[in-house]
PDB file of N, CA and C in Angstrom:
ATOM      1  N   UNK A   1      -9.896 -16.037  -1.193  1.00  0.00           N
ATOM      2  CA  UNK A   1      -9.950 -14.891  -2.075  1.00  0.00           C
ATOM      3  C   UNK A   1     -11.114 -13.971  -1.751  1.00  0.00           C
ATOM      4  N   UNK A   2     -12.023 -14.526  -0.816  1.00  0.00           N
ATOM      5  CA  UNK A   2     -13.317 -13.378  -0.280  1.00  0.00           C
ATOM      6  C   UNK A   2     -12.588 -12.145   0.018  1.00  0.00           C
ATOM      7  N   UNK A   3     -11.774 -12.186   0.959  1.00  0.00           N
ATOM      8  CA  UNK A   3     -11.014 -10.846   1.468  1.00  0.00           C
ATOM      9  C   UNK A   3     -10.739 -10.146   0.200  1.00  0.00           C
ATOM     10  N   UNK A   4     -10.242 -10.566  -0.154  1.00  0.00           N
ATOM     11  CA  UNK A   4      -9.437  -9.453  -1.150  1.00  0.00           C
ATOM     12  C   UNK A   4     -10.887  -9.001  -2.388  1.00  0.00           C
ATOM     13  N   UNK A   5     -12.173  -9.527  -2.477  1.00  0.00           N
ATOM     14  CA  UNK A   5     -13.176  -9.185  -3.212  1.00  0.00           C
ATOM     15  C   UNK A   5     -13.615  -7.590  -2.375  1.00  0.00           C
ATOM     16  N   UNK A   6     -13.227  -7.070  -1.208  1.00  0.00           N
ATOM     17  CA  UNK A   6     -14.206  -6.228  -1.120  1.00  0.00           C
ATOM     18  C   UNK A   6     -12.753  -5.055  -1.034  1.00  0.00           C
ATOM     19  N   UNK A   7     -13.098  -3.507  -0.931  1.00  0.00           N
ATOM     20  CA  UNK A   7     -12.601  -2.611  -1.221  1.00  0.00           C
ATOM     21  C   UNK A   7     -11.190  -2.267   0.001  1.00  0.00           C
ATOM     22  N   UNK A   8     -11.656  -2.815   1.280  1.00  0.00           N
ATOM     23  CA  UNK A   8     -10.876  -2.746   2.247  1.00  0.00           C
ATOM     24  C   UNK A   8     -10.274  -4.234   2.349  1.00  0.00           C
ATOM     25  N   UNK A   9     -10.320  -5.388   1.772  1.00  0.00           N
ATOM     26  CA  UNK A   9      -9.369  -6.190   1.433  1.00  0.00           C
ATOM     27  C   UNK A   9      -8.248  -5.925   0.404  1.00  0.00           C
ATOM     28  N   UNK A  10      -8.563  -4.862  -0.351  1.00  0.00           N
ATOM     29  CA  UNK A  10      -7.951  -4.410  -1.813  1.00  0.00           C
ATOM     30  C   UNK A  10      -6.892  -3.720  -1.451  1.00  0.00           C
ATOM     31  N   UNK A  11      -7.236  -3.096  -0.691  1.00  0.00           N
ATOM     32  CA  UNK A  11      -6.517  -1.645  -0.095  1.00  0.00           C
ATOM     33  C   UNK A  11      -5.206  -2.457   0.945  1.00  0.00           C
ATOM     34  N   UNK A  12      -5.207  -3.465   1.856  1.00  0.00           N
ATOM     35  CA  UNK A  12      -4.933  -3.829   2.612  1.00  0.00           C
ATOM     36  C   UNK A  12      -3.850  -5.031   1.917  1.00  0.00           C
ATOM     37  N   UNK A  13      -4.676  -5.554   0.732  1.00  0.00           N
ATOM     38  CA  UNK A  13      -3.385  -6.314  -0.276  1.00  0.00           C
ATOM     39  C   UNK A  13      -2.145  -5.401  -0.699  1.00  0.00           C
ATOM     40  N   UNK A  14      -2.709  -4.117  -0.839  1.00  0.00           N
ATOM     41  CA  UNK A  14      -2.022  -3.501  -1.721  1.00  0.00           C
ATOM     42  C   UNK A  14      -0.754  -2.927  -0.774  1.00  0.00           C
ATOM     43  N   UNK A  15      -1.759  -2.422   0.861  1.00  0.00           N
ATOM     44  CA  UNK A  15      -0.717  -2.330   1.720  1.00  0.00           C
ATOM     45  C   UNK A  15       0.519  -3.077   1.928  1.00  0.00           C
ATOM     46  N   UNK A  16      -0.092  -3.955   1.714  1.00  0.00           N
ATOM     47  CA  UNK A  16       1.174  -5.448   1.916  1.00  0.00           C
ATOM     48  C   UNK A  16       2.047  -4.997   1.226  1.00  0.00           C
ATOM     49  N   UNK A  17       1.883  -5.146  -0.011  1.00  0.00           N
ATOM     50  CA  UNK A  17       2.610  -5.464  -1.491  1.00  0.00           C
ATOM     51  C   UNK A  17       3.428  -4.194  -1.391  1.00  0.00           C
ATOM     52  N   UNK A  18       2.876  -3.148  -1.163  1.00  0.00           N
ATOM     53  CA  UNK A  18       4.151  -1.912  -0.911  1.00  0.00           C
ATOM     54  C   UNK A  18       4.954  -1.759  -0.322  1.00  0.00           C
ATOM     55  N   UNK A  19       4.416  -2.351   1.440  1.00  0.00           N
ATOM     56  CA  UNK A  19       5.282  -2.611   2.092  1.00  0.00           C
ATOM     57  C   UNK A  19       6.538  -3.660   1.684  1.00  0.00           C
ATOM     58  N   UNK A  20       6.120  -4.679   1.137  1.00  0.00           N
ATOM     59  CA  UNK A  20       7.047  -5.585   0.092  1.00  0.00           C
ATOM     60  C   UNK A  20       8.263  -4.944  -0.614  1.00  0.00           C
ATOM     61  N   UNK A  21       7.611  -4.546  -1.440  1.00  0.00           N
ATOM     62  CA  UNK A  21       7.832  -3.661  -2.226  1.00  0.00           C
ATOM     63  C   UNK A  21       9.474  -2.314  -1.782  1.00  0.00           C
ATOM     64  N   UNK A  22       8.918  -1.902  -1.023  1.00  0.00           N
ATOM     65  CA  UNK A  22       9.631  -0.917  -0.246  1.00  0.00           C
ATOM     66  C   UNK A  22      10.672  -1.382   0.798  1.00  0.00           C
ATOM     67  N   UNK A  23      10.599  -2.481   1.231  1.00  0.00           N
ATOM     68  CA  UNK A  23      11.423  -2.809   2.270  1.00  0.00           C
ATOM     69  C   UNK A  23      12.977  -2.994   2.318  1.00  0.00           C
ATOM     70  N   UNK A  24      13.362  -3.067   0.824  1.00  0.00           N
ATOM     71  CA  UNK A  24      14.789  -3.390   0.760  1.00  0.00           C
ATOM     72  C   UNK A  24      15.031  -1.901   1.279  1.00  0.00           C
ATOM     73  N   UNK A  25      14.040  -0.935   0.740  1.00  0.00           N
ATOM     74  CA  UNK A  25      14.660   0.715   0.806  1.00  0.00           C
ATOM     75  C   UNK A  25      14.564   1.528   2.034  1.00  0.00           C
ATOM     76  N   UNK A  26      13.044   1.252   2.698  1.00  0.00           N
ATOM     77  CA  UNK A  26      12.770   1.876   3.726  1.00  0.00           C
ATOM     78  C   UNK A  26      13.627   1.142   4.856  1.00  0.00           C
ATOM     79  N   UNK A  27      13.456  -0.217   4.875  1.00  0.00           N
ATOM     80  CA  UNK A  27      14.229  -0.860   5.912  1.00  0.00           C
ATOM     81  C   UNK A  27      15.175  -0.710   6.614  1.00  0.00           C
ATOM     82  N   UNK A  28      16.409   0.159   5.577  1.00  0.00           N
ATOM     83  CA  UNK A  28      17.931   0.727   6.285  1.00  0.00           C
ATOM     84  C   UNK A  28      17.518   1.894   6.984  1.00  0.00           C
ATOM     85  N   UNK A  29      16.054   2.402   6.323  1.00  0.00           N
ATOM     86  CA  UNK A  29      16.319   3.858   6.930  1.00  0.00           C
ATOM     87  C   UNK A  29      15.888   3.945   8.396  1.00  0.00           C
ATOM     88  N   UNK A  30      14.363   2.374   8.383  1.00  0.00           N
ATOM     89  CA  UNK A  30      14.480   2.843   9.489  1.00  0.00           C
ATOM     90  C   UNK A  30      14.968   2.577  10.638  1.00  0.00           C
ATOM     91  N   UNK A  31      16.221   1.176  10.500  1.00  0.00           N
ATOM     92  CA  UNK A  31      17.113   0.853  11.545  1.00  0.00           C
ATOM     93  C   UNK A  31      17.752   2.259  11.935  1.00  0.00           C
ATOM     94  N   UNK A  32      18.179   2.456  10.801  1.00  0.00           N
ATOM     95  CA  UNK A  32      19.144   3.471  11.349  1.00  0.00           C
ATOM     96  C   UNK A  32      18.314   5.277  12.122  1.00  0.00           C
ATOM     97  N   UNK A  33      17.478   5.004  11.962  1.00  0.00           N
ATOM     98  CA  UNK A  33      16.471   6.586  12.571  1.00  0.00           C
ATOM     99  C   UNK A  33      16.022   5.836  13.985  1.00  0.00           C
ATOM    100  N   UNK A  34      16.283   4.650  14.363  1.00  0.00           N
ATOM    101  CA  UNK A  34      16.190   3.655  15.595  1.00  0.00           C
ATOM    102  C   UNK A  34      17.191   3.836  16.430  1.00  0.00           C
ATOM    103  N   UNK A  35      18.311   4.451  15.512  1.00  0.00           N
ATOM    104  CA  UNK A  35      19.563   4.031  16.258  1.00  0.00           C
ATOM    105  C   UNK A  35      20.617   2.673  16.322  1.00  0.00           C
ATOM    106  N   UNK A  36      19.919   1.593  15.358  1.00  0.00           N
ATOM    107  CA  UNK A  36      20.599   0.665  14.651  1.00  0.00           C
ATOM    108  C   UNK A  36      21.554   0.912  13.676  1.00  0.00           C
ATOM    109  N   UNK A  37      22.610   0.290  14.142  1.00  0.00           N
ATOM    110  CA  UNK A  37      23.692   0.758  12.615  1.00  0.00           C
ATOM    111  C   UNK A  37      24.297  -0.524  12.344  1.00  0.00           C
ATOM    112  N   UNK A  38      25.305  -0.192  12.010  1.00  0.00           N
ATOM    113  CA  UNK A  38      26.537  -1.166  11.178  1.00  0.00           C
ATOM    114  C   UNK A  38      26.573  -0.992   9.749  1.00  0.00           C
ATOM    115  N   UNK A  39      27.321  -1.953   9.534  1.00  0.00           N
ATOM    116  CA  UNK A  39      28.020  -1.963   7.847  1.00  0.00           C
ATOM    117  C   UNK A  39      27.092  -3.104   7.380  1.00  0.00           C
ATOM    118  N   UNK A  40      26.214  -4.130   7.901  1.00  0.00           N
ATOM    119  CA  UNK A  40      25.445  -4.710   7.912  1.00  0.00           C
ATOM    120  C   UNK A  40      24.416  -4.459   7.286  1.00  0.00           C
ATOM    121  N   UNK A  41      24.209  -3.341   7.598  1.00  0.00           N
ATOM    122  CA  UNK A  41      22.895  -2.413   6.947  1.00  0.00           C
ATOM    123  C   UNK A  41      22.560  -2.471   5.317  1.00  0.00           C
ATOM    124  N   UNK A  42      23.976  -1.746   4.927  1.00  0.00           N
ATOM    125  CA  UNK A  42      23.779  -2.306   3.367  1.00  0.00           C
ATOM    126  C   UNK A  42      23.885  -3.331   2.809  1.00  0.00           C
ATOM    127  N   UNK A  43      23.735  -4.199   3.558  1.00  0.00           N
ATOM    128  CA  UNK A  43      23.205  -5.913   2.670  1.00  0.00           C
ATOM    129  C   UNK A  43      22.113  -5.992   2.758  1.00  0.00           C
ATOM    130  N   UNK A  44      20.944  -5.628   3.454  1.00  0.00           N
ATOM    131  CA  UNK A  44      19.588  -5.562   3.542  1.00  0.00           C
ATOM    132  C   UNK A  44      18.388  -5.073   1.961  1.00  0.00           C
ATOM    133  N   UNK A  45      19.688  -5.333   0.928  1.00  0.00           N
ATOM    134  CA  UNK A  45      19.009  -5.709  -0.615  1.00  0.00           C
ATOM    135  C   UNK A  45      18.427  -6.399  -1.097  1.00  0.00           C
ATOM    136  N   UNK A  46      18.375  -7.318  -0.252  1.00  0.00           N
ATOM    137  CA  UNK A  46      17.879  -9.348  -0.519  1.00  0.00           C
ATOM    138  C   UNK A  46      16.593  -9.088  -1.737  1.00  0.00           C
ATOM    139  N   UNK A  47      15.895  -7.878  -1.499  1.00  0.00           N
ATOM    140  CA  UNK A  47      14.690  -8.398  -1.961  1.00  0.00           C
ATOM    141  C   UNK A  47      14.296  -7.058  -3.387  1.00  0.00           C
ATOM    142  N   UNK A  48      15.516  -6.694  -3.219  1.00  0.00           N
ATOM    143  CA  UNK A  48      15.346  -5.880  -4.820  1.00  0.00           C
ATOM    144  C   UNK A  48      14.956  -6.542  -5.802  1.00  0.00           C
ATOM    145  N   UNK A  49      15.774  -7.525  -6.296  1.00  0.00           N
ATOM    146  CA  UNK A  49      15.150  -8.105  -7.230  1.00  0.00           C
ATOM    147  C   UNK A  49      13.501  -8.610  -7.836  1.00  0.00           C
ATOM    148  N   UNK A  50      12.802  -8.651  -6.415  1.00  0.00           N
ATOM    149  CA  UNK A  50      11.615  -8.736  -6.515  1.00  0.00           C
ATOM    150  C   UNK A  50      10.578  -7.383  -5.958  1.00  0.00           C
ATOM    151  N   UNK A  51      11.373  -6.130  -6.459  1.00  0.00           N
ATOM    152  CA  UNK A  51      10.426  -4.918  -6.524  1.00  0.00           C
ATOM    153  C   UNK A  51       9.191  -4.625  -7.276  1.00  0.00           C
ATOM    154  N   UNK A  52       9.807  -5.468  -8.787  1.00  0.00           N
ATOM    155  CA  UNK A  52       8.892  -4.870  -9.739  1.00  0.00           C
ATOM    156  C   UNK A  52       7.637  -5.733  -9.427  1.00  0.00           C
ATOM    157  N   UNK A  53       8.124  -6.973  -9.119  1.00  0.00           N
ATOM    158  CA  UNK A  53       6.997  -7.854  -8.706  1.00  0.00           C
ATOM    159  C   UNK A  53       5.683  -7.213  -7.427  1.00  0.00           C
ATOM    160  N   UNK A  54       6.424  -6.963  -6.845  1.00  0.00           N
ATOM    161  CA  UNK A  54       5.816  -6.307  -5.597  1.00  0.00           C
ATOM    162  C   UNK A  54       4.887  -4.884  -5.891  1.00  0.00           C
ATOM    163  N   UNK A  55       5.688  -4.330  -6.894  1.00  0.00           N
ATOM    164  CA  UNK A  55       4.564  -3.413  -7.287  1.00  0.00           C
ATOM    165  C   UNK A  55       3.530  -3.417  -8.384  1.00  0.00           C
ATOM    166  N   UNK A  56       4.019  -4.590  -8.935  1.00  0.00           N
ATOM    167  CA  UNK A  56       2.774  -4.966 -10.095  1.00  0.00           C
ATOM    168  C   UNK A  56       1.628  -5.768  -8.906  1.00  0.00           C
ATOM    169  N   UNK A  57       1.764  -6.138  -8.102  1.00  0.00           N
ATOM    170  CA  UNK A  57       0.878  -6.834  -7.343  1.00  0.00           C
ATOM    171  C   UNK A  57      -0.140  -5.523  -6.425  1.00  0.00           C
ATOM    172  N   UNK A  58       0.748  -4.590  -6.010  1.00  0.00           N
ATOM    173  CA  UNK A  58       0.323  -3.192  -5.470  1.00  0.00           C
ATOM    174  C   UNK A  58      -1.130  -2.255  -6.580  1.00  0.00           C
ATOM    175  N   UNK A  59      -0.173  -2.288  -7.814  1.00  0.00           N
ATOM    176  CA  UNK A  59      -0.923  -1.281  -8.512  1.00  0.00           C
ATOM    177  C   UNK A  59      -2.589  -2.054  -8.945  1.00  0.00           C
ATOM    178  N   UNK A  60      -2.068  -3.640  -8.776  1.00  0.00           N
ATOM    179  CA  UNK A  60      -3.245  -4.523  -9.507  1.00  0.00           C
ATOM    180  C   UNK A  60      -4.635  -4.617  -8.033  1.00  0.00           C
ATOM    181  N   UNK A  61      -3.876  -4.353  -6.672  1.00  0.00           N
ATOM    182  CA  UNK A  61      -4.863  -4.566  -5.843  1.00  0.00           C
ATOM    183  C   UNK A  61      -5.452  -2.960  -5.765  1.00  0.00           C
ATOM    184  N   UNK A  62      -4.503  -1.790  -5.661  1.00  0.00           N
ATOM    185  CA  UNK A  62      -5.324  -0.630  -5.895  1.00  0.00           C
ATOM    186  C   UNK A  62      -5.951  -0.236  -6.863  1.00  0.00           C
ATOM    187  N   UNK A  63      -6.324  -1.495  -7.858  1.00  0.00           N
ATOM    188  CA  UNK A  63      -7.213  -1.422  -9.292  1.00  0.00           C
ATOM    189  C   UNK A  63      -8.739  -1.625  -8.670  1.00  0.00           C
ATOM    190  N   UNK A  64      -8.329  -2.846  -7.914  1.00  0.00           N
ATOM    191  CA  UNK A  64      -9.288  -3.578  -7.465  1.00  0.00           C
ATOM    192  C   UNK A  64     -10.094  -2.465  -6.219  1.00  0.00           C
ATOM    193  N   UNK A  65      -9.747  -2.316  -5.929  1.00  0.00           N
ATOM    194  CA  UNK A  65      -9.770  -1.247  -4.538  1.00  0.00           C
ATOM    195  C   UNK A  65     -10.282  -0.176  -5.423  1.00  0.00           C
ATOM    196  N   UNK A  66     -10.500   0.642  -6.072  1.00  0.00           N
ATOM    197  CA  UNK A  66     -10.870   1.746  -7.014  1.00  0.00           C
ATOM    198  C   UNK A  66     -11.730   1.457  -7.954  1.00  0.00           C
ATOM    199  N   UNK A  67     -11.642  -0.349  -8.616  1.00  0.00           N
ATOM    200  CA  UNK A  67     -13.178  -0.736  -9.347  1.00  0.00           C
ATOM    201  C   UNK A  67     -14.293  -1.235  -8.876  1.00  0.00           C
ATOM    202  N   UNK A  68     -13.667  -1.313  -7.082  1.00  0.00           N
ATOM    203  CA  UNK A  68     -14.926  -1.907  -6.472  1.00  0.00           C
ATOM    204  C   UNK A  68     -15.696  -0.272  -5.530  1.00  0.00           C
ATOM    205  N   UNK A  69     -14.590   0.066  -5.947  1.00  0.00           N
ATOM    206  CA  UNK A  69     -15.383   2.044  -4.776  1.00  0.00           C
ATOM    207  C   UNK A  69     -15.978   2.760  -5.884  1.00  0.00           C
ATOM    208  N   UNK A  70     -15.406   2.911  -7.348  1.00  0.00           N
ATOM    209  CA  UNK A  70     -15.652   3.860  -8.241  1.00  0.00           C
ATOM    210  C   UNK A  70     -16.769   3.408  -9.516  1.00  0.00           C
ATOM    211  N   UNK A  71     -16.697   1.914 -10.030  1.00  0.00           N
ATOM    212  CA  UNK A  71     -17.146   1.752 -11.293  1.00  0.00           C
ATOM    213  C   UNK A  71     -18.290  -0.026 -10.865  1.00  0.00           C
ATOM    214  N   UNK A  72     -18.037  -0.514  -9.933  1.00  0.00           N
ATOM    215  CA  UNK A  72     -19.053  -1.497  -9.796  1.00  0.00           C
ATOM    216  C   UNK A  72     -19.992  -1.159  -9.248  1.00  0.00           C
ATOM    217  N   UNK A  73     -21.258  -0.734  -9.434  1.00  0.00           N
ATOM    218  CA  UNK A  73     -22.543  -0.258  -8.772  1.00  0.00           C
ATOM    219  C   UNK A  73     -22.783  -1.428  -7.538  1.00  0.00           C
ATOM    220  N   UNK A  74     -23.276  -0.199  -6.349  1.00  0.00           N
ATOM    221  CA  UNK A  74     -23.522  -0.885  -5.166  1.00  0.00           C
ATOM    222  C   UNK A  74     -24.677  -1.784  -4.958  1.00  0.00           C
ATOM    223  N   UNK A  75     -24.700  -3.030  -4.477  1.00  0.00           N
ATOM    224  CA  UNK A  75     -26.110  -3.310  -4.185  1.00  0.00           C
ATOM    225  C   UNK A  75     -26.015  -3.639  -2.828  1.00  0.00           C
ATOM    226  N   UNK A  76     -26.949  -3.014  -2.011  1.00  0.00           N
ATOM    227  CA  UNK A  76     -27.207  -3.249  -0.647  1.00  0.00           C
ATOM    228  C   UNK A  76     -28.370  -2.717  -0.349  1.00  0.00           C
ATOM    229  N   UNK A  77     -28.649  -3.810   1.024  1.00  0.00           N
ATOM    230  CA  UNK A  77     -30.124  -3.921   1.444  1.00  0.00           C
ATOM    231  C   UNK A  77     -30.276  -2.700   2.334  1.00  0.00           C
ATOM    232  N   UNK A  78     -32.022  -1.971   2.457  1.00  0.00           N
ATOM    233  CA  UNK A  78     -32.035  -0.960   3.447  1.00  0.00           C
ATOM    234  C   UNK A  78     -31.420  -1.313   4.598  1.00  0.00           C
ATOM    235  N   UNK A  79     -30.974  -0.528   5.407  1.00  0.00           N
ATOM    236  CA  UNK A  79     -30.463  -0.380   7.000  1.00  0.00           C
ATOM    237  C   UNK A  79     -29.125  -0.928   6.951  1.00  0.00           C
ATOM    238  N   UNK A  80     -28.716  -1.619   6.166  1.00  0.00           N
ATOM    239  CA  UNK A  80     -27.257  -1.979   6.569  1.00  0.00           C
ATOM    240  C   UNK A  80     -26.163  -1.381   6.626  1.00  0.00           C
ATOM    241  N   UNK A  81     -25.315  -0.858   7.003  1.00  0.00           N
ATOM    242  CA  UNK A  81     -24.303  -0.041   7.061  1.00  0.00           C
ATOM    243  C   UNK A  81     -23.788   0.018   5.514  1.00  0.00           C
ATOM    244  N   UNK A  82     -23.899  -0.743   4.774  1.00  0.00           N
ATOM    245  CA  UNK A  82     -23.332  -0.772   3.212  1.00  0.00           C
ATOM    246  C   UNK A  82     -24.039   0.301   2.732  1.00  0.00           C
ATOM    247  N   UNK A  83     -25.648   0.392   2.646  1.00  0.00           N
ATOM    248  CA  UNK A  83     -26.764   1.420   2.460  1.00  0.00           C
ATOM    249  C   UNK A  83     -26.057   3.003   2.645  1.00  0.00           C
ATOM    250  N   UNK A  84     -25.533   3.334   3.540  1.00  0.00           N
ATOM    251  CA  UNK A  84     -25.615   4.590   4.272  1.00  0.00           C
ATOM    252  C   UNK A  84     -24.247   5.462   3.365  1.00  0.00           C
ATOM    253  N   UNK A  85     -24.558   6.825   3.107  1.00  0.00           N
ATOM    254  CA  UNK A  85     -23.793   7.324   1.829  1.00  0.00           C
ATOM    255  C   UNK A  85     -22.292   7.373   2.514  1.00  0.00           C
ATOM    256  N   UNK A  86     -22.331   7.606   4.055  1.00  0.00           N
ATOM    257  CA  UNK A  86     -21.272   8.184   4.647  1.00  0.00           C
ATOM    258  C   UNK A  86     -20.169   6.727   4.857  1.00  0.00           C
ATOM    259  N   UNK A  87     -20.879   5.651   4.224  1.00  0.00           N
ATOM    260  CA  UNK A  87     -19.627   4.508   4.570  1.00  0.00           C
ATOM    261  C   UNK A  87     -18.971   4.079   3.418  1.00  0.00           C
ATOM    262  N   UNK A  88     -19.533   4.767   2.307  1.00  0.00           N
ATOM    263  CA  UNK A  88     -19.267   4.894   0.698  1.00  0.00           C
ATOM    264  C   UNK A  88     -17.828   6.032   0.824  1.00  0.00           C
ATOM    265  N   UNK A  89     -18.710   7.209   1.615  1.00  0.00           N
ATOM    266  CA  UNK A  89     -17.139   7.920   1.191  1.00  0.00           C
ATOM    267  C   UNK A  89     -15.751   8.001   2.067  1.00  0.00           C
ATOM    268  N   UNK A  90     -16.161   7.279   3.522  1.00  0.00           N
ATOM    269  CA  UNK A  90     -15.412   6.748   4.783  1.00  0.00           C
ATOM    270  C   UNK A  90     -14.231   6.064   3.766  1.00  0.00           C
ATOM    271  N   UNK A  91     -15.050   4.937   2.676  1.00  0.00           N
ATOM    272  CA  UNK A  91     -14.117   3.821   2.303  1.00  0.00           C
ATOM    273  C   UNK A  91     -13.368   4.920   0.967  1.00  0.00           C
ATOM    274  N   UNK A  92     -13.993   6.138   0.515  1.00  0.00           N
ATOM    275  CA  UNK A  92     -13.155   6.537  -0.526  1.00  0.00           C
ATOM    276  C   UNK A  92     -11.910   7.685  -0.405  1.00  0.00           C
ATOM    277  N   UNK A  93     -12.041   7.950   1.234  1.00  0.00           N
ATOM    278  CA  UNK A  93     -11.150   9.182   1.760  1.00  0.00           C
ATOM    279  C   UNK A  93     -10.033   7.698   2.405  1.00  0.00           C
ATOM    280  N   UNK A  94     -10.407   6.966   2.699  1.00  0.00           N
ATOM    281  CA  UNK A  94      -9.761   6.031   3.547  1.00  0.00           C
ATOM    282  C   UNK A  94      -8.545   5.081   1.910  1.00  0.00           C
ATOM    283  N   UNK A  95      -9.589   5.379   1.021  1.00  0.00           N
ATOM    284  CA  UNK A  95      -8.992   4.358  -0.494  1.00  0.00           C
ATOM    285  C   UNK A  95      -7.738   5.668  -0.595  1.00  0.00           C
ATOM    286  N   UNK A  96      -7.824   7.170  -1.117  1.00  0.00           N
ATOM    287  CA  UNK A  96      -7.219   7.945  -1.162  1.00  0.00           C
ATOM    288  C   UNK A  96      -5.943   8.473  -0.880  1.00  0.00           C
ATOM    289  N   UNK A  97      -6.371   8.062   0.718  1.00  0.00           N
ATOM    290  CA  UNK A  97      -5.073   8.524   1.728  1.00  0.00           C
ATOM    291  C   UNK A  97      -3.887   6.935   1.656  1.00  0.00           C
ATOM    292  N   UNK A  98      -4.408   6.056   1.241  1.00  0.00           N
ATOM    293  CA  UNK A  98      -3.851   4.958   1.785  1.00  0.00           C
ATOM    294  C   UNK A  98      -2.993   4.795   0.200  1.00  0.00           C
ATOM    295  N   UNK A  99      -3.521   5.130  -1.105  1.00  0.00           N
ATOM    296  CA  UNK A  99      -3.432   5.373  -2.314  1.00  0.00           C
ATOM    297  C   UNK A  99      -1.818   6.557  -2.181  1.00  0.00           C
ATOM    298  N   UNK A 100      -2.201   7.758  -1.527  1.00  0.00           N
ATOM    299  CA  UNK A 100      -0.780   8.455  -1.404  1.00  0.00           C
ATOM    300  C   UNK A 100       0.326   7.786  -0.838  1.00  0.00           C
ATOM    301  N   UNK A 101      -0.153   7.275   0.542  1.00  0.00           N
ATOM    302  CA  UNK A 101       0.743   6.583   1.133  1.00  0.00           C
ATOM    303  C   UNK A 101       1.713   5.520   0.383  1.00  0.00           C
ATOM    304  N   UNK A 102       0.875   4.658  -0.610  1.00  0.00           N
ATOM    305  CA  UNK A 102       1.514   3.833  -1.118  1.00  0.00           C
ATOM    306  C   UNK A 102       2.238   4.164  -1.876  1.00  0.00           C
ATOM    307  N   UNK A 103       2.063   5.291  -2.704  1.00  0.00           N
ATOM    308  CA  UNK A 103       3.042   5.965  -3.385  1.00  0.00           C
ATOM    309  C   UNK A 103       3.927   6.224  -2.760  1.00  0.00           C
ATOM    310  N   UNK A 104       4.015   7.253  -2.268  1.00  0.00           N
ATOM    311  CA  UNK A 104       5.440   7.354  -1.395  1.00  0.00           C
ATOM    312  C   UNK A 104       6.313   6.341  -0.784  1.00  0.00           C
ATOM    313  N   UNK A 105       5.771   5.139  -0.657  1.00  0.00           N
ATOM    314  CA  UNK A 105       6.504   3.949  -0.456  1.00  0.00           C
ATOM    315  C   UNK A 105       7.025   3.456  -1.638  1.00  0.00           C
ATOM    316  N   UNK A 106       6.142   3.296  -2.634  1.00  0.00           N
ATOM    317  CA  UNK A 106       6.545   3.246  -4.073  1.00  0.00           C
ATOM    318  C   UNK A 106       8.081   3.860  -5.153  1.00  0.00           C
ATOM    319  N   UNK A 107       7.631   5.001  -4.403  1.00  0.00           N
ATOM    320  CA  UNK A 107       8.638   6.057  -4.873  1.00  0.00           C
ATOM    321  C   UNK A 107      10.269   5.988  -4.193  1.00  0.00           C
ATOM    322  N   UNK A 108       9.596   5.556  -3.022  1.00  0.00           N
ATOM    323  CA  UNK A 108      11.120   5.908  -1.619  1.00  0.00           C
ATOM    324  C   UNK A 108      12.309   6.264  -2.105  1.00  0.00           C
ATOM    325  N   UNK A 109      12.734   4.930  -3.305  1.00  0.00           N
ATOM    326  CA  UNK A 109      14.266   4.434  -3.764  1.00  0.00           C
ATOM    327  C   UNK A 109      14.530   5.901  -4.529  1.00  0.00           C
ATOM    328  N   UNK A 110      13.831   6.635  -5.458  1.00  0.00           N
ATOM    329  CA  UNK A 110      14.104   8.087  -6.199  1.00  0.00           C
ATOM    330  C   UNK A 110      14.143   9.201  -4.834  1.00  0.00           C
ATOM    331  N   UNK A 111      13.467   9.472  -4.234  1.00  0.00           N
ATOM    332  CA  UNK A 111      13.801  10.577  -3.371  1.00  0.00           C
ATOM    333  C   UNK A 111      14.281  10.052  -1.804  1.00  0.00           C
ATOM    334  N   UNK A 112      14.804   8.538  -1.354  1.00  0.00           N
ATOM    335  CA  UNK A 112      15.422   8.470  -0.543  1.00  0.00           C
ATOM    336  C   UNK A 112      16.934   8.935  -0.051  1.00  0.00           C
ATOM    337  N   UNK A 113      17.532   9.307  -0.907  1.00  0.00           N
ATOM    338  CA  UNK A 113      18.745   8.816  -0.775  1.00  0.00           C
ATOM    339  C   UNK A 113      19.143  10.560  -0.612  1.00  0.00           C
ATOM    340  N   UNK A 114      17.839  11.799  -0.400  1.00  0.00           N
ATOM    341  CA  UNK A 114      17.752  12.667   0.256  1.00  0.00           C
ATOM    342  C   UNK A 114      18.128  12.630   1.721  1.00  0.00           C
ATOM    343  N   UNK A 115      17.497  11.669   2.333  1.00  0.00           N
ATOM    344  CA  UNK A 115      17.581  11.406   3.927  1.00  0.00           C
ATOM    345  C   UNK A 115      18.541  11.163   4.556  1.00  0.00           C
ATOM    346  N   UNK A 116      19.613  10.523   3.467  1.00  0.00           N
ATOM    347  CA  UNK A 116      20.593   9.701   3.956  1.00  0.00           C
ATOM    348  C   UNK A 116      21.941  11.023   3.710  1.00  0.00           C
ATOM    349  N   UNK A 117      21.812  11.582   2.884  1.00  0.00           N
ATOM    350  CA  UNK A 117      22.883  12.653   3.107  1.00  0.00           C
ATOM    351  C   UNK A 117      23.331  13.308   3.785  1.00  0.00           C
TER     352      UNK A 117
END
């Protein structure tokens, strides 16, 4: 559980969990933008049932990921790279972008079915 205590373990759970999360949906799309097809394709549901799961696990690690960048005060020793302001906001443009991303994975199943038309 060390990993997942610091802000880029948080972020990286959460990656998972979306990817989880997302895969029954993104998965067809992206065989088929590969050039993979068949009728095969739409059985690749297996894991709907465990969406909501997947994103309660998502939203709970980008909690973690946002209470360890935004609201737990830093303690670190002079000179260490933890110290330096620019690795504070490295990890909060890096929390951000990865934060949209997951959304849009989040989201896929409501505005996918754009792509496929």
């Amino acid at each position: 559980m060390a990993l997942f205590s610091t802000p880029k373990g948080s972020l990286v759970g959460g990656v998972l969990a979306a990817i989880g999360a997302s895969l029954c949906c993104v998965g067809p799309l992206v065989l088929v933008s590969l050039g993979i097809g068949g009728a095969w394709i739409g059985s690749l549901t297996a894991l709907e049932p465990y969406r909501p799961i997947f994103i309660a696990i998502t939203l709970v690690f980008l909690f973690l990921a946002f209470r360890k960048l935004y609201l737990v005060p830093r303690t670190c020793e002079p000179g260490t790279p933890c110290a330096e302001p620019t690795t504070l906001r490295n990890q909060r443009i890096i929390f951000w972008v990865v934060s949209v991303v997951l959304v849009a994975l989040l989201t896929f199943p409501y505005y996918g079915v754009y792509f496929l038309e």
